[in-house]
C-alpha atoms as a PDB file:
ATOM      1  CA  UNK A   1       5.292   4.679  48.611  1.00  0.00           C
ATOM      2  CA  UNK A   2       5.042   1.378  50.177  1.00  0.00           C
ATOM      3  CA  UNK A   3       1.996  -0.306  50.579  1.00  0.00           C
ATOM      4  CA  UNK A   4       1.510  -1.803  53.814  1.00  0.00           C
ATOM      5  CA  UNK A   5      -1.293  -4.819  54.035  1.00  0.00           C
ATOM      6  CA  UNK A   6      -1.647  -7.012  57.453  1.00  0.00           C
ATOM      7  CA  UNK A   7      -3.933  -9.850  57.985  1.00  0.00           C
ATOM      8  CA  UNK A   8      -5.345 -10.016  61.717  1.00  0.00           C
ATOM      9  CA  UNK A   9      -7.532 -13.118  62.561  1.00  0.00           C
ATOM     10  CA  UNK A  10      -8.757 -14.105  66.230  1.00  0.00           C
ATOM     11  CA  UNK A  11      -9.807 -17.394  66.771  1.00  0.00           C
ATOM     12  CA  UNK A  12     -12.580 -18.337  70.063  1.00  0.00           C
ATOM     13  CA  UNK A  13      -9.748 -20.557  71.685  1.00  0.00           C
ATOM     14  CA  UNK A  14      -6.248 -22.306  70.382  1.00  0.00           C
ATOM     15  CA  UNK A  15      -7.961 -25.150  69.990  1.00  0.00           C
ATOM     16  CA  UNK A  16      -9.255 -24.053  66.846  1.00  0.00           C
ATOM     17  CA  UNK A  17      -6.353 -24.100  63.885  1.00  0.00           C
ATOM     18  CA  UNK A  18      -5.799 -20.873  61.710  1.00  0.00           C
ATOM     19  CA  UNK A  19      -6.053 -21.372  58.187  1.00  0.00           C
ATOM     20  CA  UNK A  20      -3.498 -22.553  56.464  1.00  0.00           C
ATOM     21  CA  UNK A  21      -2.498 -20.949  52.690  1.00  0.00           C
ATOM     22  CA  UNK A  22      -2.217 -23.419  49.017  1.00  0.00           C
ATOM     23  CA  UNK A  23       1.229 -24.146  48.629  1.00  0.00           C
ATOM     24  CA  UNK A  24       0.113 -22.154  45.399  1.00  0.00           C
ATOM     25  CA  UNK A  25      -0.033 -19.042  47.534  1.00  0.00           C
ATOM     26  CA  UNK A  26       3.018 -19.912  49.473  1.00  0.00           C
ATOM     27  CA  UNK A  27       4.730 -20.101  46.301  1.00  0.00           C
ATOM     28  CA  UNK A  28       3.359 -16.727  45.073  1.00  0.00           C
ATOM     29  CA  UNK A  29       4.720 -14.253  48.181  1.00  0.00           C
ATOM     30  CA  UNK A  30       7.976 -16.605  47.623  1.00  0.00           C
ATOM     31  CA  UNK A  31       8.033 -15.423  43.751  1.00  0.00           C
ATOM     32  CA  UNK A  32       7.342 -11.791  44.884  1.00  0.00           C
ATOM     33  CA  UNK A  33       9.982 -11.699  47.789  1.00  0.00           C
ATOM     34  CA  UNK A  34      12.576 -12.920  45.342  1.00  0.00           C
ATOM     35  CA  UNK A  35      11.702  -9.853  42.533  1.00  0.00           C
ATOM     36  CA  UNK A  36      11.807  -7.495  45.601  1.00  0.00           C
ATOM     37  CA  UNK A  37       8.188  -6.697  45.225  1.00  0.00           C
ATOM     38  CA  UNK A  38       7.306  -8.109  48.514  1.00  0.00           C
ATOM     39  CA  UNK A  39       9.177  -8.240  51.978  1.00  0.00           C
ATOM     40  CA  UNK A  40       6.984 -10.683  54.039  1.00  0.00           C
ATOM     41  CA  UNK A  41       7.266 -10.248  57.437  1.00  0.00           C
ATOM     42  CA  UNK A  42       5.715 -13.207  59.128  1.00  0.00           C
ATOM     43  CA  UNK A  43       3.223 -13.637  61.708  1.00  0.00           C
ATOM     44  CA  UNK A  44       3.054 -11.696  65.425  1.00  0.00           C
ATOM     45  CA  UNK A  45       1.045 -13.036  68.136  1.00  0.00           C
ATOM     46  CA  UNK A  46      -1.008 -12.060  71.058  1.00  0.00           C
ATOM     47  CA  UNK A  47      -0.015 -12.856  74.692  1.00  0.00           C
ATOM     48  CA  UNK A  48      -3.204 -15.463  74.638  1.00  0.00           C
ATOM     49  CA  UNK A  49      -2.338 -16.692  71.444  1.00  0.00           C
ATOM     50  CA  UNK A  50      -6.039 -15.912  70.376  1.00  0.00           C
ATOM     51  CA  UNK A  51      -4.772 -13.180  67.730  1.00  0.00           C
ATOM     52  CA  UNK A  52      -2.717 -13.416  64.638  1.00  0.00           C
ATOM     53  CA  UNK A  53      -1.269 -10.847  62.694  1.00  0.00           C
ATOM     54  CA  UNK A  54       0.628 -11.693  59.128  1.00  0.00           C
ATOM     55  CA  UNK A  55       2.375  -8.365  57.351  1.00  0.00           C
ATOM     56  CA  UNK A  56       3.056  -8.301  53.988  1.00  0.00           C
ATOM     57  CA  UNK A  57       4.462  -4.881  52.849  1.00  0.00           C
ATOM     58  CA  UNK A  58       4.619  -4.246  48.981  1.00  0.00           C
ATOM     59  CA  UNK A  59       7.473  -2.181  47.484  1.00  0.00           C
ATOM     60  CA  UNK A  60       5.032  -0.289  45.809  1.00  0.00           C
ATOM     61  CA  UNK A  61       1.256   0.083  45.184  1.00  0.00           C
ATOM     62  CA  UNK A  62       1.571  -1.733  41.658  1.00  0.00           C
ATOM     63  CA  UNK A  63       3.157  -4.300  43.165  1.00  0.00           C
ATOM     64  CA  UNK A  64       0.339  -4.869  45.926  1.00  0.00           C
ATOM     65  CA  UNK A  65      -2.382  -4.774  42.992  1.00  0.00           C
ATOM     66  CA  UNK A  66      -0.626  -7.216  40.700  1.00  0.00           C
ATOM     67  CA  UNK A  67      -0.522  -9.617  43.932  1.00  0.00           C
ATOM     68  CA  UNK A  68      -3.766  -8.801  45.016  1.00  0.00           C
ATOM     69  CA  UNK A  69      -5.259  -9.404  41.431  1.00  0.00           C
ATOM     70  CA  UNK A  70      -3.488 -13.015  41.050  1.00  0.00           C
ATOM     71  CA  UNK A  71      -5.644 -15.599  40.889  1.00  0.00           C
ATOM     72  CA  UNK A  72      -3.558 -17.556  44.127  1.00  0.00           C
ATOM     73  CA  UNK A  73      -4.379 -14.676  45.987  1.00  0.00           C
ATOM     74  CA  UNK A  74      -8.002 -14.413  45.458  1.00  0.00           C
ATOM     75  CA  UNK A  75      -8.442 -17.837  46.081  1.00  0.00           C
ATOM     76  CA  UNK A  76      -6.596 -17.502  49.301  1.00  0.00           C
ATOM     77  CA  UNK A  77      -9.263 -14.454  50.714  1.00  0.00           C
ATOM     78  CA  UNK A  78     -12.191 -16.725  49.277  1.00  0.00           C
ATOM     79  CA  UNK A  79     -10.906 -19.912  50.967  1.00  0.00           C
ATOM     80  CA  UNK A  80      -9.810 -18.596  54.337  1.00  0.00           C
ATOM     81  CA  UNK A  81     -13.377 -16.332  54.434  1.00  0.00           C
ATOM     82  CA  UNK A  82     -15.115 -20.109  53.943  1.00  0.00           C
ATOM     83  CA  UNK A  83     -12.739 -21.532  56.642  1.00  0.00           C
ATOM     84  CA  UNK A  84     -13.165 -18.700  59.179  1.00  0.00           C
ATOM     85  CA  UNK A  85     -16.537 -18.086  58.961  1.00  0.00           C
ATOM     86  CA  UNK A  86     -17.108 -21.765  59.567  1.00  0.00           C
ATOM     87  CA  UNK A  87     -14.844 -21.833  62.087  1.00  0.00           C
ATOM     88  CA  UNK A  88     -15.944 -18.840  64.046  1.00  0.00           C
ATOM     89  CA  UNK A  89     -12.793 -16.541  63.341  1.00  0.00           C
ATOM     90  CA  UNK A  90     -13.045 -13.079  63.207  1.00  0.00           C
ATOM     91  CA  UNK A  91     -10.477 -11.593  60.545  1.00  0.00           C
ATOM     92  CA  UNK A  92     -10.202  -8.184  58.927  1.00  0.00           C
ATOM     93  CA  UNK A  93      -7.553  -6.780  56.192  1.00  0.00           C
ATOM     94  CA  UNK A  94      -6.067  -3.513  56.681  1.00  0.00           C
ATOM     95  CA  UNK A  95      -4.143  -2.084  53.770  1.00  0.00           C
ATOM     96  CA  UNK A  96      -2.290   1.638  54.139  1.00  0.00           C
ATOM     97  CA  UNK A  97       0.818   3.793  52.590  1.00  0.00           C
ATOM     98  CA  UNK A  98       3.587   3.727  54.604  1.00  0.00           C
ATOM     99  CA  UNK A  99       7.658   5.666  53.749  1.00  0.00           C
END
């Protein structure tokens, strides 16, 4: 099964910036997308622009636990929880099995 994680975030207006990932993390998914662990589907937006939505979907389970577990990674939740909660956005992670 594939493991199926998306990143929504709302911001209060689009004056407000979304964070932005360590070229560290950046550099991570592009490690993962090139051992076919990862296909990374980019970012959707709302009509208002308010809402942002990044998918990441992991070839399997393993591979979304060995990502998730990286030290990158974790330091990319930590940092962007810091910046959003100081800069009044609203984020959640969902995470299911999809295929």
């Amino acid at each position: 099964m594939r493991t199926r994680n998306k990143l929504i975030q709302q911001r209060p207006n689009t004056s407000v910036n979304f964070f932005d990932a360590s070229q560290a993390f950046k550099d991570l998914k592009t490690t993962f997308v090139g051992q076919n662990k990862l296909e990374d589907q980019g970012a959707s937006w709302s009509d208002d622009q308010l809402t942002k939505t990044w998918t990441l979907v992991f070839t399997t389970n393993a591979d979304y636990q060995e990502f998730k577990s990286n030290s990158s990674s974790m330091e990319f939740v930590e940092d962007m929880s810091i910046y959003n909660n100081s800069n009044l956005i609203s984020y959640s992670i969902e995470t299911d099995e999809i295929e």
